[in-house]
N, C-alpha and C. Protein backbone atom coordinates (compact mmCIF):
# COMPACT_ATOMS: atom_id res chain seq x y z
N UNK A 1 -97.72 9.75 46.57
CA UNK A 1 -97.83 9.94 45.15
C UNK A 1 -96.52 9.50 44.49
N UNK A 2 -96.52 8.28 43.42
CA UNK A 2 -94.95 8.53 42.45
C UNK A 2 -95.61 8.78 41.05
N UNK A 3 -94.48 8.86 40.79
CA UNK A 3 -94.10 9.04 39.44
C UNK A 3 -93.09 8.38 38.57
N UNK A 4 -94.12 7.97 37.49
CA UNK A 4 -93.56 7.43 36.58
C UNK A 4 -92.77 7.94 35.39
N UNK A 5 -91.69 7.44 35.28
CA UNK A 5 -91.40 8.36 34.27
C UNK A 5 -90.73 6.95 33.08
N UNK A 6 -90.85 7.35 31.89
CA UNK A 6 -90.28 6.18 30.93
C UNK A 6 -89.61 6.63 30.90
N UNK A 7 -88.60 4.79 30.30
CA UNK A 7 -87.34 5.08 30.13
C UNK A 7 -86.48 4.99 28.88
N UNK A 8 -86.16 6.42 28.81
CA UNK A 8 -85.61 6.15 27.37
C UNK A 8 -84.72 5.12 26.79
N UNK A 9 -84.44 5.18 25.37
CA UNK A 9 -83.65 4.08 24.90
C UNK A 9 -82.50 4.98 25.10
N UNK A 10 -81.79 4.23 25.14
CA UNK A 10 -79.95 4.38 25.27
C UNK A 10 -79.34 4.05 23.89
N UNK A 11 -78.81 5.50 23.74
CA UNK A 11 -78.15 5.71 22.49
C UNK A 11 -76.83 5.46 22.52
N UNK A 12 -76.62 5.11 21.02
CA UNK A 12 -75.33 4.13 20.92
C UNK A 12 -74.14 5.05 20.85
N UNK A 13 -73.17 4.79 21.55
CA UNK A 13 -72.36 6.08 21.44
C UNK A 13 -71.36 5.99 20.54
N UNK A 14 -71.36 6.93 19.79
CA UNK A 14 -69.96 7.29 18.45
C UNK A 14 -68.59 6.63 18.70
N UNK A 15 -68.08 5.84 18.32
CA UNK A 15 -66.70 5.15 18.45
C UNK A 15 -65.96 6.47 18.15
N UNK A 16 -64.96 6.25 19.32
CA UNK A 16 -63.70 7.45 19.18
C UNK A 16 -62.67 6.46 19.00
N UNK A 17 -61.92 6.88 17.96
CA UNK A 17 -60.78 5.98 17.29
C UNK A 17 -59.48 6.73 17.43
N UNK A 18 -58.91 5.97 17.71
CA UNK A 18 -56.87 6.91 17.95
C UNK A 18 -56.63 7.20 16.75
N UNK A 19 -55.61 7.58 16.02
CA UNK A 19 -55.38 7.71 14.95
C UNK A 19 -54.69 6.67 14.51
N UNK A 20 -53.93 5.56 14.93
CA UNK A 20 -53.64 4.54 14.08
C UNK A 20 -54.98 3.42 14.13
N UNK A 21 -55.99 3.51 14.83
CA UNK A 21 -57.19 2.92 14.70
C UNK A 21 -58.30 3.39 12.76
N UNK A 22 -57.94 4.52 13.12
CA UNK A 22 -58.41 5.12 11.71
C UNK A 22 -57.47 5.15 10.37
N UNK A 23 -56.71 5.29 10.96
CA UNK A 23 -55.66 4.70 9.87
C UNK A 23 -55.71 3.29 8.87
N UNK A 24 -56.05 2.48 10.13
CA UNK A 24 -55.89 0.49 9.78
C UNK A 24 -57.45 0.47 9.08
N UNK A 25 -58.65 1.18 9.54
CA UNK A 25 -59.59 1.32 9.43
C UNK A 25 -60.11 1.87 7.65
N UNK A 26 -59.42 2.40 7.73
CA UNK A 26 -59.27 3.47 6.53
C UNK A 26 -58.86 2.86 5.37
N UNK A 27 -57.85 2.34 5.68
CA UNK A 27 -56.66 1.75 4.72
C UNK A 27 -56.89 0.40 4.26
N UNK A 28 -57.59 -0.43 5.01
CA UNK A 28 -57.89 -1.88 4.89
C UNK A 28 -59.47 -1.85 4.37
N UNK A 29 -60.31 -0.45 4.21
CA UNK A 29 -61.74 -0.96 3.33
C UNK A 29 -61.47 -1.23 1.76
N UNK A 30 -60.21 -0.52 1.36
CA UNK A 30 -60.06 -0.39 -0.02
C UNK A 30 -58.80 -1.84 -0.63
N UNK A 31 -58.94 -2.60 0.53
CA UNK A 31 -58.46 -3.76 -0.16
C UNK A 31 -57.04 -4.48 0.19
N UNK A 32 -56.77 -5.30 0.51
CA UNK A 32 -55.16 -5.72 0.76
C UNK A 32 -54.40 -6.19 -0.53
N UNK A 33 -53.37 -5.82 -0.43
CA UNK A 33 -52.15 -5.93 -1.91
C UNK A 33 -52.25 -7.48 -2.14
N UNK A 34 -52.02 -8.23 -3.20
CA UNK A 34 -52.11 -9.42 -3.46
C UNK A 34 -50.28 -9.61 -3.32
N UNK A 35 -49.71 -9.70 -2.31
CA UNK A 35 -48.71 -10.40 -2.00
C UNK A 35 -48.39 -11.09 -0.94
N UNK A 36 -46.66 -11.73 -0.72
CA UNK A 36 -46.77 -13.08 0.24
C UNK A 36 -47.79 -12.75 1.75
N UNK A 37 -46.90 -11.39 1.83
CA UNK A 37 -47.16 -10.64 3.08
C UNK A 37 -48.44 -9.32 3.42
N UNK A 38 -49.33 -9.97 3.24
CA UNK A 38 -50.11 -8.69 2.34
C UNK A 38 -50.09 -7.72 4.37
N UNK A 39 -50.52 -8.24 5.16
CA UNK A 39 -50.64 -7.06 6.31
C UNK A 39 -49.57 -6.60 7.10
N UNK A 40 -48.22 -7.08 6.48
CA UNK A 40 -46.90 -6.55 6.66
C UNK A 40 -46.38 -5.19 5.75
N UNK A 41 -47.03 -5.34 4.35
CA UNK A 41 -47.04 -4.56 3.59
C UNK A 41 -47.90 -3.33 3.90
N UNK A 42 -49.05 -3.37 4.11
CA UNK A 42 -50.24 -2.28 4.66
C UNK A 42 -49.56 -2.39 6.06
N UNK A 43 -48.88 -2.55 7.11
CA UNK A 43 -48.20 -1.96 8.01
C UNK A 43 -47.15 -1.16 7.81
N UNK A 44 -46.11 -1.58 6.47
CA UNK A 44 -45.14 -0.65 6.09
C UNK A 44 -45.65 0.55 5.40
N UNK A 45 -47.01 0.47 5.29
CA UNK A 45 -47.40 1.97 3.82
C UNK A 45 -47.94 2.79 5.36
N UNK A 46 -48.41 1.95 6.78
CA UNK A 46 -49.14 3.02 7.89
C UNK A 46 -47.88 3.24 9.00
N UNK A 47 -46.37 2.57 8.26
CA UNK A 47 -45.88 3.36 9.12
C UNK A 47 -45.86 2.57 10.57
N UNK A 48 -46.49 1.32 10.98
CA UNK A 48 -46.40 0.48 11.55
C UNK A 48 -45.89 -1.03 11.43
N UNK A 49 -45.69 -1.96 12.97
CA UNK A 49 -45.46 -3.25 12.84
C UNK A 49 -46.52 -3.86 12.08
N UNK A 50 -46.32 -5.35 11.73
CA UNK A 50 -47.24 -5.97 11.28
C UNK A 50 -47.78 -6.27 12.23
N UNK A 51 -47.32 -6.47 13.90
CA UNK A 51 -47.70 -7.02 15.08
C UNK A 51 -48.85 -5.86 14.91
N UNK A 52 -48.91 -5.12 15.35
CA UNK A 52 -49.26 -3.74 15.70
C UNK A 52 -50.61 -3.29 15.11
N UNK A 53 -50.55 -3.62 13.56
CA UNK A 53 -51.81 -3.80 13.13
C UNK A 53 -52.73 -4.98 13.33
N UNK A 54 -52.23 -5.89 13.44
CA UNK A 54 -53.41 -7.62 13.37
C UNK A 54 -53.68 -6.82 14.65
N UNK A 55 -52.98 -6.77 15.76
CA UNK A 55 -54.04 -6.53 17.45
C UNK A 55 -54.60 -5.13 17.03
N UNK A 56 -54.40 -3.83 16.48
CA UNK A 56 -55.40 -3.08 16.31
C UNK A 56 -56.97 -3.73 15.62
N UNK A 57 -56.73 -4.61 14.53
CA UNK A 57 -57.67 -5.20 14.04
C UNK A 57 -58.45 -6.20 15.29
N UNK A 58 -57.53 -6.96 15.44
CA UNK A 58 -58.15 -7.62 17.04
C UNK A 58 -58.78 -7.00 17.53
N UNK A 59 -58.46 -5.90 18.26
CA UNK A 59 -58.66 -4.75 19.35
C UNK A 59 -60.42 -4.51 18.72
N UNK A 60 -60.38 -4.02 17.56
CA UNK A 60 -61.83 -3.44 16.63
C UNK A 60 -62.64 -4.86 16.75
N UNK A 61 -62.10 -5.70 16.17
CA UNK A 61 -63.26 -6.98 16.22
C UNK A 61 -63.58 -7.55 17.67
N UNK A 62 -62.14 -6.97 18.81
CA UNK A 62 -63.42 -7.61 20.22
C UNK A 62 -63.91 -6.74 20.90
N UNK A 63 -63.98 -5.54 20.38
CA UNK A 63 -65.21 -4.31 21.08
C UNK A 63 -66.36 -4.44 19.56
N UNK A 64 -65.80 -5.83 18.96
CA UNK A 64 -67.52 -5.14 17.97
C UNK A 64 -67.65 -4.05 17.48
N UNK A 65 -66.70 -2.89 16.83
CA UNK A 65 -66.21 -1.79 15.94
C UNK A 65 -66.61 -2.54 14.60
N UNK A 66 -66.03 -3.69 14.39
CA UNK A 66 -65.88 -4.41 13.47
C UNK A 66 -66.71 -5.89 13.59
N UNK A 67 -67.65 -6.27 12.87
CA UNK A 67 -68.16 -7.47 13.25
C UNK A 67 -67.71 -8.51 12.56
N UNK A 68 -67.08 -8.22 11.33
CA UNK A 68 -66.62 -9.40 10.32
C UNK A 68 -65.25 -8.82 9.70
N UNK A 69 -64.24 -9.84 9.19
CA UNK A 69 -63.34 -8.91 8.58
C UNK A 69 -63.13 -10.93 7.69
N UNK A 70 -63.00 -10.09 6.49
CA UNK A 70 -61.91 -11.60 5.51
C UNK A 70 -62.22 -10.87 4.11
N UNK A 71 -62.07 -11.81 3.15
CA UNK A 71 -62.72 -11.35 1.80
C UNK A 71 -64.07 -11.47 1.35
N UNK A 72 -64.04 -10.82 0.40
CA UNK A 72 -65.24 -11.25 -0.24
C UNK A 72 -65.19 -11.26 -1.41
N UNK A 73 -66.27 -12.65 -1.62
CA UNK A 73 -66.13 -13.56 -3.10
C UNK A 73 -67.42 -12.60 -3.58
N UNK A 74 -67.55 -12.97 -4.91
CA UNK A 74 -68.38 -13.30 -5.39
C UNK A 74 -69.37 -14.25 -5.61
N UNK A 75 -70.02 -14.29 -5.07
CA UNK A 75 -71.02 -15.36 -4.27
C UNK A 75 -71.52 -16.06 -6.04
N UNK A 76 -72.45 -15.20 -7.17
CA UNK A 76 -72.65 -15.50 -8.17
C UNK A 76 -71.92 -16.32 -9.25
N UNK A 77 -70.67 -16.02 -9.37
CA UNK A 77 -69.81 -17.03 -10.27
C UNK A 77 -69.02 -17.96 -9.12
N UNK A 78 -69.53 -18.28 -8.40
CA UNK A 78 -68.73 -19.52 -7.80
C UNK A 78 -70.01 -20.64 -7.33
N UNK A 79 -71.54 -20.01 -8.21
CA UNK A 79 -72.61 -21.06 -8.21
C UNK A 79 -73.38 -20.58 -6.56
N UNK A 80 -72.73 -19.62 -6.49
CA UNK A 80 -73.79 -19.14 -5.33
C UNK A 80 -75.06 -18.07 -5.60
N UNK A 81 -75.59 -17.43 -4.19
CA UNK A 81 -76.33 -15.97 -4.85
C UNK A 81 -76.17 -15.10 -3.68
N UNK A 82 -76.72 -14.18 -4.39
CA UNK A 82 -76.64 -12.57 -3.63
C UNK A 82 -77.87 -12.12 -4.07
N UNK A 83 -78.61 -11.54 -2.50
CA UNK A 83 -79.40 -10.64 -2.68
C UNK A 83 -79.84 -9.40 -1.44
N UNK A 84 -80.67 -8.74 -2.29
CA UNK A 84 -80.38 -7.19 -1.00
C UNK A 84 -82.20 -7.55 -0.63
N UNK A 85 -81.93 -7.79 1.05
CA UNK A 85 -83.44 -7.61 1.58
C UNK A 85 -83.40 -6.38 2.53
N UNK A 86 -84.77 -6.59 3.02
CA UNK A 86 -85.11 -5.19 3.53
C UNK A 86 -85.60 -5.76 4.30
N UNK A 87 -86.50 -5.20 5.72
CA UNK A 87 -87.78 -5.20 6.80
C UNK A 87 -88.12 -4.14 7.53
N UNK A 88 -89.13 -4.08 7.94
CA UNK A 88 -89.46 -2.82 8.74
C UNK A 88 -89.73 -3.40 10.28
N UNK A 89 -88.91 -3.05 10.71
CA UNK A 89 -89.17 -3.12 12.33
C UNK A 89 -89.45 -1.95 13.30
N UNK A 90 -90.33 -2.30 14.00
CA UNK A 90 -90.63 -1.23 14.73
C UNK A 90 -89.65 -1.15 15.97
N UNK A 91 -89.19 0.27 16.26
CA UNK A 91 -87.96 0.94 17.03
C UNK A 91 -87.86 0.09 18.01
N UNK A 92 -88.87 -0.57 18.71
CA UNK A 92 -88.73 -0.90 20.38
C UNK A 92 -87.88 -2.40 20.17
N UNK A 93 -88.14 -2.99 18.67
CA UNK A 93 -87.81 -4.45 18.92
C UNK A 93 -86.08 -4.03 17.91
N UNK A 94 -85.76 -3.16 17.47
CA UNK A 94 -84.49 -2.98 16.20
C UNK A 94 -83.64 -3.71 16.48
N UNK A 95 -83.26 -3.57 17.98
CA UNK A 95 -82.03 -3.97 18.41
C UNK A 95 -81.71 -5.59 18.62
N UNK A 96 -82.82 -6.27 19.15
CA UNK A 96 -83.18 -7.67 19.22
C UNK A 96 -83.28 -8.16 17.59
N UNK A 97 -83.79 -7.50 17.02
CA UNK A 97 -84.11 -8.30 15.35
C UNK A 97 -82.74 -8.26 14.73
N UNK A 98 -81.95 -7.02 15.19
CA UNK A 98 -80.45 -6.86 14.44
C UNK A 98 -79.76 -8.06 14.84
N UNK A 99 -79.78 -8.37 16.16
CA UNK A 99 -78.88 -9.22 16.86
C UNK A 99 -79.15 -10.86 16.07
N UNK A 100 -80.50 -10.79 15.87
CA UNK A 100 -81.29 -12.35 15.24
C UNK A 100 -80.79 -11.96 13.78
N UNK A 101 -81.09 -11.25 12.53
CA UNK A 101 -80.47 -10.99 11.40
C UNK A 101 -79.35 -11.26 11.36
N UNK A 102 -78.25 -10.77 12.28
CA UNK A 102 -76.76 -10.34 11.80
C UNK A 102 -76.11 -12.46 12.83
N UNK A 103 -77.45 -13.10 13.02
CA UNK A 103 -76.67 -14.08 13.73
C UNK A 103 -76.67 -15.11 12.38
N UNK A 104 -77.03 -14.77 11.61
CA UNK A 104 -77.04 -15.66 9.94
C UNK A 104 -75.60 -15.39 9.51
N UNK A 105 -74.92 -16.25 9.31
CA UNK A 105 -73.51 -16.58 9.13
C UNK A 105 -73.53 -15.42 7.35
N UNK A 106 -74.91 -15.94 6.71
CA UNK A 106 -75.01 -15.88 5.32
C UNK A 106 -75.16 -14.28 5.33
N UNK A 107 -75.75 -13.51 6.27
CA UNK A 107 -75.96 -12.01 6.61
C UNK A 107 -74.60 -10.66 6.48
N UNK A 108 -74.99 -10.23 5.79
CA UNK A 108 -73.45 -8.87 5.61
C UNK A 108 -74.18 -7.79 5.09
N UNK A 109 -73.71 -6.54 5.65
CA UNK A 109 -74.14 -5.45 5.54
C UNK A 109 -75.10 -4.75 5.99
N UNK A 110 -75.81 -5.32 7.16
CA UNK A 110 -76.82 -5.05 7.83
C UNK A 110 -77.03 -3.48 7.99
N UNK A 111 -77.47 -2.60 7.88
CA UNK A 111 -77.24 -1.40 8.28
C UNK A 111 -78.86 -0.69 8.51
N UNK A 112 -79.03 0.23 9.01
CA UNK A 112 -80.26 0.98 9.64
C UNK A 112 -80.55 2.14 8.25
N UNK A 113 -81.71 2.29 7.42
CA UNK A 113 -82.06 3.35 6.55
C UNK A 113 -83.03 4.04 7.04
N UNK A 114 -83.77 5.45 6.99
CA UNK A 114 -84.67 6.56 7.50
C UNK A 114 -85.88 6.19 6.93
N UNK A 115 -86.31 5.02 6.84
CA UNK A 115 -87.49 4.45 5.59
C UNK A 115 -88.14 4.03 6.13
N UNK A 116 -89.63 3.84 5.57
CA UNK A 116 -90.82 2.73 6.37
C UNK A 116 -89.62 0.76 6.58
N UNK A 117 -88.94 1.03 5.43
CA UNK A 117 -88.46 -0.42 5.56
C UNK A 117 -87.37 0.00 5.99
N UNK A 118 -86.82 0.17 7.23
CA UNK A 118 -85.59 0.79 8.14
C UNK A 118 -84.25 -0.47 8.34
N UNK A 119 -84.51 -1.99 7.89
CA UNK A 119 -83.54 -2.56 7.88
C UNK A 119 -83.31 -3.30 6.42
N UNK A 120 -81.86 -3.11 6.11
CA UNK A 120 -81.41 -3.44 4.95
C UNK A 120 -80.10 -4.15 5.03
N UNK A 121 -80.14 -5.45 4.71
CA UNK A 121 -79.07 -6.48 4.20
C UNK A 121 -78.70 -7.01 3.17
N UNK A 122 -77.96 -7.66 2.68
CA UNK A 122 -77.41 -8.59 2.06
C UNK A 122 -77.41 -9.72 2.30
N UNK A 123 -77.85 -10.88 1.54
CA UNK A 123 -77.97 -12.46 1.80
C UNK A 123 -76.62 -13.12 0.72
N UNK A 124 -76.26 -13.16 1.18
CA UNK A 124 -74.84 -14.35 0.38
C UNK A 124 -75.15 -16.06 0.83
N UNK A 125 -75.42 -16.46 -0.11
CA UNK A 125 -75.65 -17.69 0.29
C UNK A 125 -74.54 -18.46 -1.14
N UNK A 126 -74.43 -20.36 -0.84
CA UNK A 126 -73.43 -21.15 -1.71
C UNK A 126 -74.51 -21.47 -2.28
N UNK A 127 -76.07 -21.76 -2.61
CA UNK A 127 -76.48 -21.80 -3.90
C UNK A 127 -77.87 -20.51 -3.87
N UNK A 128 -78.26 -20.64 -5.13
CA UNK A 128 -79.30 -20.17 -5.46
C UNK A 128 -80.70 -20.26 -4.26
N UNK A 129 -80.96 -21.58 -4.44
CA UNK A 129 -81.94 -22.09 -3.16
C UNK A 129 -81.75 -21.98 -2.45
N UNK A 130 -80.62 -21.71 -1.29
CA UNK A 130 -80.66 -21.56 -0.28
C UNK A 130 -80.96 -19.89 0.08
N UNK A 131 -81.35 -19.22 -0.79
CA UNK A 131 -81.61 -17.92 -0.36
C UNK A 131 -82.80 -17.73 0.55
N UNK A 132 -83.93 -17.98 -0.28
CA UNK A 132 -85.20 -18.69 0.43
C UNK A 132 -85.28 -19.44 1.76
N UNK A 133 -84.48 -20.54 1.95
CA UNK A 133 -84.13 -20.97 3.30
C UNK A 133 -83.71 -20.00 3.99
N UNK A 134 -83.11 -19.01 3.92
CA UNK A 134 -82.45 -18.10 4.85
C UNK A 134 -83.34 -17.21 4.88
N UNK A 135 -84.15 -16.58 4.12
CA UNK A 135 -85.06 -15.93 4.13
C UNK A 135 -85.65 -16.29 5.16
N UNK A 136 -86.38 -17.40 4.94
CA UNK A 136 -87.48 -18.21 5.66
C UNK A 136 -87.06 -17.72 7.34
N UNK A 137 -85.90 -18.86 7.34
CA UNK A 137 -85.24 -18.81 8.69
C UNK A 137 -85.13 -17.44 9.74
N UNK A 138 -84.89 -16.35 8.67
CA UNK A 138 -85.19 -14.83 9.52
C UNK A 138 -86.15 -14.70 10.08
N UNK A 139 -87.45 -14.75 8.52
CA UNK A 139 -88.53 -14.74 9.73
C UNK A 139 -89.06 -15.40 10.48
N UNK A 140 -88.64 -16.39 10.59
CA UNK A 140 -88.95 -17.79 11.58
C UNK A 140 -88.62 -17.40 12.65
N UNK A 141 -87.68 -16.50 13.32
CA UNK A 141 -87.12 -16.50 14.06
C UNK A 141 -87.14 -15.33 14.66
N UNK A 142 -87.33 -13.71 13.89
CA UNK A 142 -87.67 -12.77 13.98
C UNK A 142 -89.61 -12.26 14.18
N UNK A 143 -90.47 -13.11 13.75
CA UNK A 143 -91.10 -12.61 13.64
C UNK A 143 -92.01 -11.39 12.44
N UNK A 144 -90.87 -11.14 11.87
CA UNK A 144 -91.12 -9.58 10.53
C UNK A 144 -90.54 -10.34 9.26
N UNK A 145 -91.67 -10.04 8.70
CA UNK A 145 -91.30 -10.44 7.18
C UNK A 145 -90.41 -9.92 6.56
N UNK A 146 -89.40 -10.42 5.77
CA UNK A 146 -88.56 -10.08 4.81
C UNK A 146 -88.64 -9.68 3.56
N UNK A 147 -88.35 -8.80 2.93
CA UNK A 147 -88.89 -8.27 1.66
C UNK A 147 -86.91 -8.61 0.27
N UNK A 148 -87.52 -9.71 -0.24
CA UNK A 148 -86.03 -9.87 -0.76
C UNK A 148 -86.16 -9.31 -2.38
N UNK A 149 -85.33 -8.46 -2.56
CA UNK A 149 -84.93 -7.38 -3.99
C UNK A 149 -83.68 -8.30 -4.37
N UNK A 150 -83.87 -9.14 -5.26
CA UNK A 150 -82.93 -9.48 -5.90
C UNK A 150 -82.25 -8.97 -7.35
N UNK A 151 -81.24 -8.51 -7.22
CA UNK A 151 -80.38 -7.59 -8.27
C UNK A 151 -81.22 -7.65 -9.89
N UNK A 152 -81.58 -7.11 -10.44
CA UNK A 152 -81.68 -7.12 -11.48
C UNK A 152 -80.86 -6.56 -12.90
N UNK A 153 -79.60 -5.54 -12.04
CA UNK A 153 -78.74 -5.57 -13.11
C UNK A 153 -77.72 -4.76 -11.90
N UNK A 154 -76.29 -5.47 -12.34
CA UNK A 154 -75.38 -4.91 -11.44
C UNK A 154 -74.36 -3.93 -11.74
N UNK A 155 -73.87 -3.04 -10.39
CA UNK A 155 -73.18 -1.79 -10.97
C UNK A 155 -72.00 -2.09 -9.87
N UNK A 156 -70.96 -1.69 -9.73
CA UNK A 156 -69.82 -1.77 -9.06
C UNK A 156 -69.61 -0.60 -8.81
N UNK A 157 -69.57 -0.42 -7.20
CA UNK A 157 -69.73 0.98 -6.45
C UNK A 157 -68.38 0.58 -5.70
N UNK A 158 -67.18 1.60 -5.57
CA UNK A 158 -65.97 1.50 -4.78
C UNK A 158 -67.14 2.30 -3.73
N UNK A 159 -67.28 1.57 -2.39
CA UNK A 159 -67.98 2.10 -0.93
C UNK A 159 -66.83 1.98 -0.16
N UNK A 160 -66.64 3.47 0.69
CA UNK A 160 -65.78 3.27 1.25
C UNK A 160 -66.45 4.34 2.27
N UNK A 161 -66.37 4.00 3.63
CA UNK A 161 -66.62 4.57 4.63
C UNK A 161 -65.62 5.24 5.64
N UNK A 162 -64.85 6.48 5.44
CA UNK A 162 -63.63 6.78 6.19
C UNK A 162 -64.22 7.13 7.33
N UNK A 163 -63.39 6.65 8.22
CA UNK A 163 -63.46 7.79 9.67
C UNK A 163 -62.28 8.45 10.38
């Protein structure tokens, strides 16, 4: 006689951060100083090298803590667009569709919501039309339709996620 038993999914485990990890973390969502030296400066306000921070930042972007780090434009006045899509994927495939979503260069903000439509992004694209292409291309490639909410009037939210 065996037995079968399924196998659960494997849960993602909570990043434990040192304290100058949360620090650099902390300190760098709300923006870098507009001068010569801007991550020499945010090393002198944490109390650290400038060395010290770029490899903590390193350190976060090659365990994937961090998947993207630079600025961000305004996609709209520089003749581009922005828009917030959604999809609903079912649990077994999330992790594969995240990996295909978040491989769109044009993709930011990907994050998981408690909703029938459980995935929610951002499309930044350099024109208008190419939103649609990227659209397209998700589900071309994913399989699950994309549901794209494009802004209809905008509000400026300081988001800041401490840990």
């Amino acid at each position: 006689m065996s037995a079968v038993t399924e196998r659960q999914p494997e849960l993602q485990a909570t990043p434990q951060f040192t304290d100058a990890e949360k620090a650099v973390i902390n300190r760098l969502q709300v923006g870098l100083p507009l001068v010569h030296a801007p991550f020499a400066a945010v090393a002198g306000e944490l109390g650290m090298t400038e060395e010290a921070l770029l490899q903590i930042l390193q350190d976060l972007l090659n365990r994937r803590i961090l998947t993207r780090f630079g600025p961000m434009f305004h996609a709209g006045e520089m003749g581009g667009a922005l828009t917030l899509a959604a999809m609903r994927i079912p649990e077994q495939d999330y992790e594969t569709v995240t990996r295909k979503v978040n491989g769109f260069d044009e993709v930011a903000h990907n994050y998981r919501r408690e909703h029938e439509l459980n995935m929610w992004f951002v499309l930044a694209t350099e024109t208008p039309e190419d939103i649609a292409r990227v659209i397209a291309g998700i589900e071309s490639v994913t399989g699950y339709p994309v549901y794209n909410m494009p802004k209809q009037e905008e509000f400026h939210v300081h988001l800041h996620f401490p840990v």
